[in-house]
N, C-alpha and C. Protein backbone atom coordinates (compact mmCIF):
# COMPACT_ATOMS: atom_id res chain seq x y z
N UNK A 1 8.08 15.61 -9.51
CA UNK A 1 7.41 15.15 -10.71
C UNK A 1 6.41 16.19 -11.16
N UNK A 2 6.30 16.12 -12.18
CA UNK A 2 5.81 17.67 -12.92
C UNK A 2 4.66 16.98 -13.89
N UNK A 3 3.16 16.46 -13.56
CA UNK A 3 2.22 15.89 -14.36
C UNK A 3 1.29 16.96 -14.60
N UNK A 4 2.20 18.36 -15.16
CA UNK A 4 0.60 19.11 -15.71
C UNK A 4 0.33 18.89 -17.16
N UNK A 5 0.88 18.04 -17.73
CA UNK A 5 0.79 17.99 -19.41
C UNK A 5 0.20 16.84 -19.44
N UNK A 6 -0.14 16.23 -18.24
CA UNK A 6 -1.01 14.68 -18.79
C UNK A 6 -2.47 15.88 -17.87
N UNK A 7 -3.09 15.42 -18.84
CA UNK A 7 -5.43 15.38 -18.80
C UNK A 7 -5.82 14.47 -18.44
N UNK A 8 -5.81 14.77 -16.95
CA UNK A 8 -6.27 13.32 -16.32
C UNK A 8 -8.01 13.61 -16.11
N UNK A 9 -8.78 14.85 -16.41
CA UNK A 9 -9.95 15.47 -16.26
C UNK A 9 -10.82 14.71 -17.01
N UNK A 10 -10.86 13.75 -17.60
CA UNK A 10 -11.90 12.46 -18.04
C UNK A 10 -12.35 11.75 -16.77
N UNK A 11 -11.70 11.62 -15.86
CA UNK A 11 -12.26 11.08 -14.83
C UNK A 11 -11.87 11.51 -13.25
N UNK A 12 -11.97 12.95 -13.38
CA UNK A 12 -11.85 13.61 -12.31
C UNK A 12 -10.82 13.50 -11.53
N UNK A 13 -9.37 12.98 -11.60
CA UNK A 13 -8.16 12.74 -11.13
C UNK A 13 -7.59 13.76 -10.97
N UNK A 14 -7.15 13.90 -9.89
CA UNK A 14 -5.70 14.32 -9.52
C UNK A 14 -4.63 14.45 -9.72
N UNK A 15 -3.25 14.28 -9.62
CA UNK A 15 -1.85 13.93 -9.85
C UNK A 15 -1.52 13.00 -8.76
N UNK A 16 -2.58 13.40 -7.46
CA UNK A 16 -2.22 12.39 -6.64
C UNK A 16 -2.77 11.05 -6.09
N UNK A 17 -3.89 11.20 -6.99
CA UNK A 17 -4.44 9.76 -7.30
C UNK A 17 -3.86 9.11 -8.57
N UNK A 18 -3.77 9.57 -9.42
CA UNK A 18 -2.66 8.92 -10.30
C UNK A 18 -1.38 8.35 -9.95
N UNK A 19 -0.87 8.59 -8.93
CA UNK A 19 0.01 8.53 -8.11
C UNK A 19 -0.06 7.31 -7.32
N UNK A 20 -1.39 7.45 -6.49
CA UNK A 20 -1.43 6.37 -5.54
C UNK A 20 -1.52 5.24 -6.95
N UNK A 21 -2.33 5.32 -7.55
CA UNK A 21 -2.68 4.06 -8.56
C UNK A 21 -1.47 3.46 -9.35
N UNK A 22 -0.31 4.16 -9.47
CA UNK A 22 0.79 3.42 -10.34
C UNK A 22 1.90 3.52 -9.49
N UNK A 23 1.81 3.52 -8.17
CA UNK A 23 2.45 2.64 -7.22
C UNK A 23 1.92 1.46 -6.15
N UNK A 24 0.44 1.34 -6.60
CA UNK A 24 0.55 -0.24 -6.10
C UNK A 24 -0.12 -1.05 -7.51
N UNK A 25 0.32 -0.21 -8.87
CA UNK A 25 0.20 -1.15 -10.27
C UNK A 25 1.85 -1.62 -9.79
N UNK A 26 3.03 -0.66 -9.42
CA UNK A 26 4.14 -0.95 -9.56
C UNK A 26 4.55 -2.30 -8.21
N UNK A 27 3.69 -1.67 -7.03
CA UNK A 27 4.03 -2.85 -6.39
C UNK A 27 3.31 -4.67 -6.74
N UNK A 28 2.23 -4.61 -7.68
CA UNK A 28 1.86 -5.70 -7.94
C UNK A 28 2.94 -6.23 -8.92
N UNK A 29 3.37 -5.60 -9.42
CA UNK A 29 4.46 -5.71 -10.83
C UNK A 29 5.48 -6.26 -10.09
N UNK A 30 5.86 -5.91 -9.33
CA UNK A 30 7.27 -6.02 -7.87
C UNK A 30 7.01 -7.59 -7.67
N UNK A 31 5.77 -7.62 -7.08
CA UNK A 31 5.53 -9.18 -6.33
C UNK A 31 5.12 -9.99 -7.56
N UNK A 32 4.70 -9.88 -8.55
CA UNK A 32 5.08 -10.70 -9.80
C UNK A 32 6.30 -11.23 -10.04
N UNK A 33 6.91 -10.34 -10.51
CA UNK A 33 8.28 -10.82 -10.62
C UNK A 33 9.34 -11.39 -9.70
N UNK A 34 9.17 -10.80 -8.53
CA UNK A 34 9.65 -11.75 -6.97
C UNK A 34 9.05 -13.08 -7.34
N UNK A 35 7.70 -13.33 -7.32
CA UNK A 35 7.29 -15.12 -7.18
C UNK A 35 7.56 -15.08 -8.50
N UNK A 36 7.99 -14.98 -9.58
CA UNK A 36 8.50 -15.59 -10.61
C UNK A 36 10.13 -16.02 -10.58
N UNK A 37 10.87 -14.99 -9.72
CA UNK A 37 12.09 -15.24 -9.28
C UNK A 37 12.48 -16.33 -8.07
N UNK A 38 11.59 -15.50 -7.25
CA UNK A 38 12.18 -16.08 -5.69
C UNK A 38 10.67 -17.13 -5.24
N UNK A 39 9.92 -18.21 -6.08
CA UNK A 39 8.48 -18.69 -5.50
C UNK A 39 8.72 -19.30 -3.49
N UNK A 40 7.57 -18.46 -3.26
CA UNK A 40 7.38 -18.53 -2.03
C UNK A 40 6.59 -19.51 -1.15
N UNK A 41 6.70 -20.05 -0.32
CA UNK A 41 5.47 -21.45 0.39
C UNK A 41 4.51 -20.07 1.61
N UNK A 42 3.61 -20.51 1.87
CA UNK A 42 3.18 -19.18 2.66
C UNK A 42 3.45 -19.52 4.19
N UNK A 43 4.13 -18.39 5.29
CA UNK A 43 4.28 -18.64 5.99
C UNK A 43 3.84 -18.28 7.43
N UNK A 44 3.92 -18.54 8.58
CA UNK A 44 2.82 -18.51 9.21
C UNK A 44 3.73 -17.11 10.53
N UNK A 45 2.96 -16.04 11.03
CA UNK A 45 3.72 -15.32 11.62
C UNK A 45 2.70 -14.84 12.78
N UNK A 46 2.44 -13.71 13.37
CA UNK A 46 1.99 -13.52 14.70
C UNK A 46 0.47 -13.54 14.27
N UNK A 47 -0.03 -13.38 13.16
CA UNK A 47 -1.35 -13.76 12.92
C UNK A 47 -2.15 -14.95 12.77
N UNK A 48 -0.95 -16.12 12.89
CA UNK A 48 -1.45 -17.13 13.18
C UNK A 48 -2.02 -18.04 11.62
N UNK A 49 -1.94 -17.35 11.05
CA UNK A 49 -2.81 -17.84 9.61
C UNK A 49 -1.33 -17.85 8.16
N UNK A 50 -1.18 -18.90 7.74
CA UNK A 50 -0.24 -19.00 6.44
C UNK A 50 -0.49 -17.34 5.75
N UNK A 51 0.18 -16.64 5.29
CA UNK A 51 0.09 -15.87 4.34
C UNK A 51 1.22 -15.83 3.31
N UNK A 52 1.14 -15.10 2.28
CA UNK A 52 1.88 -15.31 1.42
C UNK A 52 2.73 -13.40 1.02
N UNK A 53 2.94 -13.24 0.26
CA UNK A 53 3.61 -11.59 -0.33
C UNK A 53 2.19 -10.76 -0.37
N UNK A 54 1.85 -11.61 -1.42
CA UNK A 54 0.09 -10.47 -2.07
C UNK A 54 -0.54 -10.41 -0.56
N UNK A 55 -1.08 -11.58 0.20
CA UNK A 55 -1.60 -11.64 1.19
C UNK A 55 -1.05 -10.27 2.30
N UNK A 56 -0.19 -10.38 2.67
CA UNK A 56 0.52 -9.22 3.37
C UNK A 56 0.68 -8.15 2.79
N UNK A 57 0.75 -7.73 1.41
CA UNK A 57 0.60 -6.46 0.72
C UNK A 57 -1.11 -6.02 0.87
N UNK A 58 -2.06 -7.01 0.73
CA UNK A 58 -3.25 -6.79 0.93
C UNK A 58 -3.71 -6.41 2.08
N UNK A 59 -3.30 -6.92 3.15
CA UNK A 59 -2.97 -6.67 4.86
C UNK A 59 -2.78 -5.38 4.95
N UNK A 60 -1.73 -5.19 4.10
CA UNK A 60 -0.75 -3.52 4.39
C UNK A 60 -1.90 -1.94 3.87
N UNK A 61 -2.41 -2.78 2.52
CA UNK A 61 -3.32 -1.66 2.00
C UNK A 61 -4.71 -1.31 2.61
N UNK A 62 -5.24 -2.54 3.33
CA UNK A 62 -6.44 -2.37 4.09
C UNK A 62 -6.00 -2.15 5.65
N UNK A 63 -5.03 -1.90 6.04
CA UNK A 63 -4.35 -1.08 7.05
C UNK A 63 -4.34 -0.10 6.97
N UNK A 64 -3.31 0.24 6.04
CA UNK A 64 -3.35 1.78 5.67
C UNK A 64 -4.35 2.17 5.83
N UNK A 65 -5.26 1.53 4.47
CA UNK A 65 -6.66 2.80 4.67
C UNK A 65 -7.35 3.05 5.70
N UNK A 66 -7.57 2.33 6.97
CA UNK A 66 -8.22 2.71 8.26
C UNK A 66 -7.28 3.67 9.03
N UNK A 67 -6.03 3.33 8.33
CA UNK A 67 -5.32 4.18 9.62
C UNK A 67 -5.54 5.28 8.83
N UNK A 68 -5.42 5.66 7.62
CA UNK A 68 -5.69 7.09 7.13
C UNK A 68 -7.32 8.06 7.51
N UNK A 69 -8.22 6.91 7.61
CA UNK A 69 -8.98 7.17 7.33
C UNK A 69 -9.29 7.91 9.42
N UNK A 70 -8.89 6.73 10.35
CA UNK A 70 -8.73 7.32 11.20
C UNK A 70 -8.16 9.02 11.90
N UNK A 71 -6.96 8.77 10.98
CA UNK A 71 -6.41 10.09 10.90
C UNK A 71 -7.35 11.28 10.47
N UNK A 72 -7.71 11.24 9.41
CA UNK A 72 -8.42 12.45 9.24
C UNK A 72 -9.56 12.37 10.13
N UNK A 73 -10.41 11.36 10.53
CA UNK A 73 -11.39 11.52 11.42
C UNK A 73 -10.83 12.12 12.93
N UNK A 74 -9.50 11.76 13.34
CA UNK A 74 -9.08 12.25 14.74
C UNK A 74 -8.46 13.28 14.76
N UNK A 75 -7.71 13.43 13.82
CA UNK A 75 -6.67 14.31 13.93
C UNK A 75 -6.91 15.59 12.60
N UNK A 76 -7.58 15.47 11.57
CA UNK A 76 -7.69 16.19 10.61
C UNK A 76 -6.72 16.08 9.20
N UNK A 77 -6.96 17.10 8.43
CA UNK A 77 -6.55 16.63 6.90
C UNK A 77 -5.23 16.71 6.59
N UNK A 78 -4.20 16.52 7.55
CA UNK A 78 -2.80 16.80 7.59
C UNK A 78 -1.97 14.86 7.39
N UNK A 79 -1.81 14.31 6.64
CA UNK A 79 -1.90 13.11 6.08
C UNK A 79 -0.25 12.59 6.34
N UNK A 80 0.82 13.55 6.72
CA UNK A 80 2.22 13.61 6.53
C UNK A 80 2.43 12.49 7.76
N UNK A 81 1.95 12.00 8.86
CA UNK A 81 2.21 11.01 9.95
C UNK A 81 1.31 10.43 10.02
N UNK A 82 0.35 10.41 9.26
CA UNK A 82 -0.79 8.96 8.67
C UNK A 82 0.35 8.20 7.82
N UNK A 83 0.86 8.44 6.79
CA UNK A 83 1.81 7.88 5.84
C UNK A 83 3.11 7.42 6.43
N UNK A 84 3.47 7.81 7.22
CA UNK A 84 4.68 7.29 7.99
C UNK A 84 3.97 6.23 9.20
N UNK A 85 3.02 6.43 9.30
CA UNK A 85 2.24 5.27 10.29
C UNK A 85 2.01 4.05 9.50
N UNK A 86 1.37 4.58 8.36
CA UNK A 86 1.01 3.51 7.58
C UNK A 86 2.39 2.36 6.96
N UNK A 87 3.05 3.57 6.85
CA UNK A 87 4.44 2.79 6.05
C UNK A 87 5.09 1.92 7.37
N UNK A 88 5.23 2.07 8.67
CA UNK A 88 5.49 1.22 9.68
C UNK A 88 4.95 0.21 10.12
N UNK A 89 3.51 0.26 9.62
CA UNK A 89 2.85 -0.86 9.56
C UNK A 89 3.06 -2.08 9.04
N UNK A 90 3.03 -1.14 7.52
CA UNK A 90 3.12 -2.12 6.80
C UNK A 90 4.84 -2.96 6.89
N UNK A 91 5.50 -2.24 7.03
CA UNK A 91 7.17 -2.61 7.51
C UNK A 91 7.04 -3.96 8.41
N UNK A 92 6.16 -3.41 9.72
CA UNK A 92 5.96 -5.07 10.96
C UNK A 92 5.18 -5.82 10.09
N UNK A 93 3.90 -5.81 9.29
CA UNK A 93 3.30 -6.68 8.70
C UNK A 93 4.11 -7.54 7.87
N UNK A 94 4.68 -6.99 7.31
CA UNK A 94 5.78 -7.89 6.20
C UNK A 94 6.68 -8.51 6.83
N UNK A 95 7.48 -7.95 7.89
CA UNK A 95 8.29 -8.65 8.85
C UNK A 95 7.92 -9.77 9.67
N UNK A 96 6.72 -9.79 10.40
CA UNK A 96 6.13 -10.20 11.00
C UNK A 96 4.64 -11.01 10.88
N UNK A 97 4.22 -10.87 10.08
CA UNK A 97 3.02 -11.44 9.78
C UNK A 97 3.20 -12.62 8.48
């Protein structure tokens, strides 16, 4: 993806914060339209507590960020097996939680 023709310099952005931001606009968009398709009862998994889609997507993103955030604190600014950690996470959370 090639974003040098969008001016994202109004508010100090990146390409890859633009990035992160219109893939979890796209995953809220996702679980919209799932509970408009498929409506869900919330169900109860190794956490013990009902959750629902958003609930476990919310799970997944405040996961991630510790585990990223861990990463660079332990391991340094190399992010390529923070993201594959994170994405496995979130994989058992959804499965499992």
């Amino acid at each position: 993806m090639d974003f040098s023709g969008i001016d994202l310099a109004w508010m100090a952005w990146t390409w890859q914060t633009a990035v992160f931001f219109a893939v979890i606009a796209g995953l809220l968009a996702l679980l919209t339209l799932l509970a408009l398709r498929r409506p869900e009862t919330p169900r109860v998994g190794i956490l013990r507590i009902p959750t629902t889609r958003g609930d476990r997507l919310f799970l997944t993103l405040l996961g991630a960020a510790f585990i990223n955030l861990a990463w660079l604190g332990f391991v340094g600014p190399s992010l390529e097996w923070a993201l594959g950690l994170s994405l496995l996470y979130g994989a058992f959370l959804f499965r499992f939680a």
